[in-house]
N, C-alpha and C. Protein backbone atom coordinates (compact mmCIF):
# COMPACT_ATOMS: atom_id res chain seq x y z
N UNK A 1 79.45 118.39 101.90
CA UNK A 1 80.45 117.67 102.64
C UNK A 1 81.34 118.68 103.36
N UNK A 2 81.53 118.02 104.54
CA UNK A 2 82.38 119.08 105.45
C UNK A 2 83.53 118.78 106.39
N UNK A 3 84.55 119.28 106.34
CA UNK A 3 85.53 118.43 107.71
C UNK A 3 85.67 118.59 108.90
N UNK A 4 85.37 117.57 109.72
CA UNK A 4 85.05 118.14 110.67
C UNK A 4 85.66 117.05 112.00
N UNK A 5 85.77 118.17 113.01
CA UNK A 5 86.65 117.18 113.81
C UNK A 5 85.85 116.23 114.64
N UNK A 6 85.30 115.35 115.25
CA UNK A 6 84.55 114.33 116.42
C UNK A 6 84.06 115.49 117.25
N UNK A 7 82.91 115.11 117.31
CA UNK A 7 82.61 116.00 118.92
C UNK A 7 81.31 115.45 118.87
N UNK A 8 80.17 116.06 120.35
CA UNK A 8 79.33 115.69 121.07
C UNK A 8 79.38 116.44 122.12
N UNK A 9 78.73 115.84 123.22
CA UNK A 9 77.96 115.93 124.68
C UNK A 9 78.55 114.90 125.88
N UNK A 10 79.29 115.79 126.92
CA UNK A 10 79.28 115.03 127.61
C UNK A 10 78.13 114.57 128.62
N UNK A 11 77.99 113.23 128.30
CA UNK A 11 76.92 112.68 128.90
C UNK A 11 76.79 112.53 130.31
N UNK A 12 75.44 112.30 130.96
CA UNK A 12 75.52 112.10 132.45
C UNK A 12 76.29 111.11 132.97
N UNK A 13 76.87 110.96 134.13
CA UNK A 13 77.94 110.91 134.54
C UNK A 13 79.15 110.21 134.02
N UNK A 14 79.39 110.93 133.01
CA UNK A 14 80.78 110.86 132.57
C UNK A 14 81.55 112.21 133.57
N UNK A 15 82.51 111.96 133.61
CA UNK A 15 83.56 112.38 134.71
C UNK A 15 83.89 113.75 134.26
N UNK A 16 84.50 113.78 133.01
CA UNK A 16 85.11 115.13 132.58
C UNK A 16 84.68 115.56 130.90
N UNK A 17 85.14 116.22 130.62
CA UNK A 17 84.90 116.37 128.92
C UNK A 17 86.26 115.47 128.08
N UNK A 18 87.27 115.42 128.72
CA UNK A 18 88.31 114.72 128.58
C UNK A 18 87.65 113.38 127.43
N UNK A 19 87.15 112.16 128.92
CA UNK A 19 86.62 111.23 128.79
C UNK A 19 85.71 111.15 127.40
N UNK A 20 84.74 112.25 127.67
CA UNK A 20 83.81 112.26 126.51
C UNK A 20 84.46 112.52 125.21
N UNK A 21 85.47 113.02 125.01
CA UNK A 21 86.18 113.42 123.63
C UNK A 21 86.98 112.24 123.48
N UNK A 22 87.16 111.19 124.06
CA UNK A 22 87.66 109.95 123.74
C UNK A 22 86.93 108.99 123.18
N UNK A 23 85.53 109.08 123.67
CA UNK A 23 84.17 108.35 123.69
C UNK A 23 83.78 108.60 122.22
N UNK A 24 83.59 109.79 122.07
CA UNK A 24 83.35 110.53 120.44
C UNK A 24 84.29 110.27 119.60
N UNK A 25 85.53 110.23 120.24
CA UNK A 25 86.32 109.77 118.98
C UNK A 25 86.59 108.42 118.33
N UNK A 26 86.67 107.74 119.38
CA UNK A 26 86.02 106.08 118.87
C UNK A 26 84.84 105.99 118.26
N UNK A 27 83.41 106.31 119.16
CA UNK A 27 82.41 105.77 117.93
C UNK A 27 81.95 107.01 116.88
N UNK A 28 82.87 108.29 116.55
CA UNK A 28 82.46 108.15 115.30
C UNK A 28 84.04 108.24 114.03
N UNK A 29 85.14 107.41 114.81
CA UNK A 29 86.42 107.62 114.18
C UNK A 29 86.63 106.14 114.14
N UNK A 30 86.87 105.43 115.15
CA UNK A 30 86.88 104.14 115.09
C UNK A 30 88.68 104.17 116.13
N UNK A 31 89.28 105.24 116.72
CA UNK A 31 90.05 105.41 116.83
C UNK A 31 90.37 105.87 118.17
N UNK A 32 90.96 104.87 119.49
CA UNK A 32 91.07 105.34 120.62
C UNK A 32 92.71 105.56 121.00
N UNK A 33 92.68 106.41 121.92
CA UNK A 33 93.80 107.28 122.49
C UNK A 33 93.75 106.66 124.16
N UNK A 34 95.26 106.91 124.17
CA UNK A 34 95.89 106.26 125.61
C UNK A 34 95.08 107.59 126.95
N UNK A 35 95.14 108.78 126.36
CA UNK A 35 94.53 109.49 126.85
C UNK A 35 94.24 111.15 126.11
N UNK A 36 94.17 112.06 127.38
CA UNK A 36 93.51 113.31 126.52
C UNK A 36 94.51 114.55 127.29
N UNK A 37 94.32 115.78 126.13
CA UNK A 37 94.65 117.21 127.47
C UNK A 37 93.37 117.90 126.71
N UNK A 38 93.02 118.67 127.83
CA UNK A 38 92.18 119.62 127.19
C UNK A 38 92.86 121.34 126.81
N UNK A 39 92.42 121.52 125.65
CA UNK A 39 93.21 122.54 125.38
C UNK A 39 92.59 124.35 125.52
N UNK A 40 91.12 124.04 125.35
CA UNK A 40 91.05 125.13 126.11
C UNK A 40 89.33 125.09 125.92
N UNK A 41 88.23 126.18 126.85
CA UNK A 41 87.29 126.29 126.31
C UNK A 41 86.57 127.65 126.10
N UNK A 42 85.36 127.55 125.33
CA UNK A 42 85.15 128.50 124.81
C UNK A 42 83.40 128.45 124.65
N UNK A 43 83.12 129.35 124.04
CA UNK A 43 81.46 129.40 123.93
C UNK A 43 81.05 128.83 123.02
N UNK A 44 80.37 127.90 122.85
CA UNK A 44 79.70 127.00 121.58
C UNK A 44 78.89 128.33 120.66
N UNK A 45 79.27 128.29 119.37
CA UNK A 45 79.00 129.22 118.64
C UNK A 45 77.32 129.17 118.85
N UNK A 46 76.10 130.36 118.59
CA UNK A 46 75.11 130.51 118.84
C UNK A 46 74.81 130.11 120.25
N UNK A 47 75.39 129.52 120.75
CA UNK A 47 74.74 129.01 122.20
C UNK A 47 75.45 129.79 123.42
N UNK A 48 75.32 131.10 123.66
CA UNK A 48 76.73 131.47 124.68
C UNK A 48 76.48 130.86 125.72
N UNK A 49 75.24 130.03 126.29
CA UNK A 49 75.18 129.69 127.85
C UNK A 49 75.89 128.30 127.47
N UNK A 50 76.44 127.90 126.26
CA UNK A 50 76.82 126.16 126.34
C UNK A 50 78.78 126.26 126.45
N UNK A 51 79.30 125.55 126.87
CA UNK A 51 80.86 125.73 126.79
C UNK A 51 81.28 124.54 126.42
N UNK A 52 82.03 124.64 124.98
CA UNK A 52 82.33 123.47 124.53
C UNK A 52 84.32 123.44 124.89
N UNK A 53 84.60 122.39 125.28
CA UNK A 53 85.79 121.98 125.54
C UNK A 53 86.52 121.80 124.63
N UNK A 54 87.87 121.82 123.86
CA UNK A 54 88.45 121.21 122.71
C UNK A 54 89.73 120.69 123.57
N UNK A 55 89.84 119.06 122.97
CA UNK A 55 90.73 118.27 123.57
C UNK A 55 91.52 117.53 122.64
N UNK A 56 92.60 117.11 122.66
CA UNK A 56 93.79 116.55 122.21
C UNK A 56 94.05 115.17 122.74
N UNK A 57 93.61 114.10 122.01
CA UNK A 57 93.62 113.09 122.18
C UNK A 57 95.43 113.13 122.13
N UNK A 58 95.80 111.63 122.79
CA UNK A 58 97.11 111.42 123.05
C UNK A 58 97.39 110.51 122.68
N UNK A 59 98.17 109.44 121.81
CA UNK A 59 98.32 108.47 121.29
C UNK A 59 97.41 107.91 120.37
N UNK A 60 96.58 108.53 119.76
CA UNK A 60 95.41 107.93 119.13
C UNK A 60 95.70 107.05 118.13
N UNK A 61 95.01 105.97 117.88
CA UNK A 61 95.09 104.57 117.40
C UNK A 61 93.89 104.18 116.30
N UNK A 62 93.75 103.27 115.35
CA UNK A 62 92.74 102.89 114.78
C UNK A 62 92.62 101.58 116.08
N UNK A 63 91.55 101.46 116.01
CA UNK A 63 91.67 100.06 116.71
C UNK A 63 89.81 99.46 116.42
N UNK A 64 88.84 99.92 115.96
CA UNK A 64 87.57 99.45 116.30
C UNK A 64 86.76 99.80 115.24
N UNK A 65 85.83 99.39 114.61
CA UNK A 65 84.77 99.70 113.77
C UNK A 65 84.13 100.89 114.21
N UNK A 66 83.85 101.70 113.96
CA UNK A 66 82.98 102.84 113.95
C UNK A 66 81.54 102.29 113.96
N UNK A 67 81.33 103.42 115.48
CA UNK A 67 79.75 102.93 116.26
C UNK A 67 78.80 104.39 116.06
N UNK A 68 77.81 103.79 114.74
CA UNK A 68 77.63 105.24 113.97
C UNK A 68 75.88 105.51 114.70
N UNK A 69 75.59 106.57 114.64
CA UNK A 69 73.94 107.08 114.83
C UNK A 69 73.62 107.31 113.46
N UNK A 70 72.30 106.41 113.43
CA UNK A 70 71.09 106.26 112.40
C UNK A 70 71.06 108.10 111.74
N UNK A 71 71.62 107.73 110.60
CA UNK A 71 71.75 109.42 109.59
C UNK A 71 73.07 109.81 109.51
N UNK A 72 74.16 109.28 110.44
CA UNK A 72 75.53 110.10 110.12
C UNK A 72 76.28 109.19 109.07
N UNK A 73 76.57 110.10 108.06
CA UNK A 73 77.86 109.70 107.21
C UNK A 73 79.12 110.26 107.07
N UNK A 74 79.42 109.70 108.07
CA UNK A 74 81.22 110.15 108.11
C UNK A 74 82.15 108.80 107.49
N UNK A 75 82.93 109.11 106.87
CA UNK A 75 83.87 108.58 106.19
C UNK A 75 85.59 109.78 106.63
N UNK A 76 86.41 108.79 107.45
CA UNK A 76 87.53 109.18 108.16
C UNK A 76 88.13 109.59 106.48
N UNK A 77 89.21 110.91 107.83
CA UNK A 77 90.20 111.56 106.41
C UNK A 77 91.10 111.99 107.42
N UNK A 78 92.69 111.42 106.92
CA UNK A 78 93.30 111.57 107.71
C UNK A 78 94.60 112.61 106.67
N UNK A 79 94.38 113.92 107.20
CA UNK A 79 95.73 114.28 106.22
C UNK A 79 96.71 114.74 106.70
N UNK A 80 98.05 115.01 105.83
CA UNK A 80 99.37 115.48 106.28
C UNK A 80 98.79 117.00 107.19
N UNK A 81 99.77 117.08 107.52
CA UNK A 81 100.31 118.24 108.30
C UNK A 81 100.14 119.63 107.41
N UNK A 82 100.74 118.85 106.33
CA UNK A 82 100.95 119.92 105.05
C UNK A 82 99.50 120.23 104.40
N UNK A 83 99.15 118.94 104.16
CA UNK A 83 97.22 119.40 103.58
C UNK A 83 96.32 120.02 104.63
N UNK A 84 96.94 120.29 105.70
CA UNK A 84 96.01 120.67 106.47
C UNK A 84 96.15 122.08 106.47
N UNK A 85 97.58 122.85 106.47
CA UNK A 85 97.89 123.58 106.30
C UNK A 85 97.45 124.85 105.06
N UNK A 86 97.67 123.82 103.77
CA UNK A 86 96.95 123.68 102.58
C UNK A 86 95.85 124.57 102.34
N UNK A 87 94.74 123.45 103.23
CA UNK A 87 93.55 123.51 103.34
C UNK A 87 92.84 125.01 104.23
N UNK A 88 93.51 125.08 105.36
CA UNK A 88 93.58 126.55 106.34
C UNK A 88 94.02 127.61 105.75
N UNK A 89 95.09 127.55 104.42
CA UNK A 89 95.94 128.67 103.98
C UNK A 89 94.77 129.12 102.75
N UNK A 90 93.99 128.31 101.99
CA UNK A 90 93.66 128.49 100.83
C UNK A 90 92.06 128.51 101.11
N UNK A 91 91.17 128.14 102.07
CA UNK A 91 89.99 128.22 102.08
C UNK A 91 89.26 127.01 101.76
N UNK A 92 90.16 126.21 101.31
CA UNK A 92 90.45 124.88 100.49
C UNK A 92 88.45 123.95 101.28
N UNK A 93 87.85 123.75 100.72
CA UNK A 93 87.01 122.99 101.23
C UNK A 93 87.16 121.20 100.87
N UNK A 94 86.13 120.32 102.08
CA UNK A 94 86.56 119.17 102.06
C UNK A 94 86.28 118.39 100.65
N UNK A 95 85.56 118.80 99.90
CA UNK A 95 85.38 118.01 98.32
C UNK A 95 86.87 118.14 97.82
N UNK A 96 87.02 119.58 97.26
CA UNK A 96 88.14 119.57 96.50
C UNK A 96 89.18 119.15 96.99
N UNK A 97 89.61 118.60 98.90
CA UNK A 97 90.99 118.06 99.45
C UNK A 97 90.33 117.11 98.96
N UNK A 98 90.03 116.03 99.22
CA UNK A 98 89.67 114.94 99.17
C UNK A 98 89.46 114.26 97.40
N UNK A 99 89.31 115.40 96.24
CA UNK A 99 89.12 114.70 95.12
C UNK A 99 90.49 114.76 94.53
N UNK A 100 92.06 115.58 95.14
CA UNK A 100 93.42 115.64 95.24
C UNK A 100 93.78 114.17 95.73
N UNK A 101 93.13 113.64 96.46
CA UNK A 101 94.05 112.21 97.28
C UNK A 101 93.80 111.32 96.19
């Protein structure tokens, strides 16, 4: 088990990576945002010809059932500020946050 933030591919003609990190975050969060910034990009680890975007959803909301692909098991985890911190300060992996809640 691992934590991990939404992501994917932006698909053919979707507009920006923006868009697509909204798209990903609904169907595999269940959770849409008024909008996005993108915060910066960088080289998709092993892949240097791929550039993955990281974006900051803006108002994000529960609002929808989660629209899952055949094999993924994600189960949402939403933590403080502080467990996240926690978690970054100590090496902390997602079993042991998660058997704390």
């Amino acid at each position: 088990m691992t934590i991990e933030v939404p992501g994917g591919m932006v698909e053919a003609g979707e507009p920006d990576p923006g868009r697509a990190a909204l798209r990903e975050l609904e169907e595999e969060t269940g959770f849409t945002a008024a909008g996005s910034r993108r915060r910066r990009r960088s080289a998709e680890p092993g892949d240097h010809e791929e550039l993955a975007a990281h974006v900051v959803a803006i108002g994000a909301r529960r609002s929808v059932v989660c629209i899952r692909t055949e094999g993924e098991e994600i189960e949402t985890f939403e933590p403080s500020v502080e467990e996240v911190d926690e978690m970054v300060g100590t090496g902390d992996h997602a079993c042991a946050a998660l058997e704390r809640r």
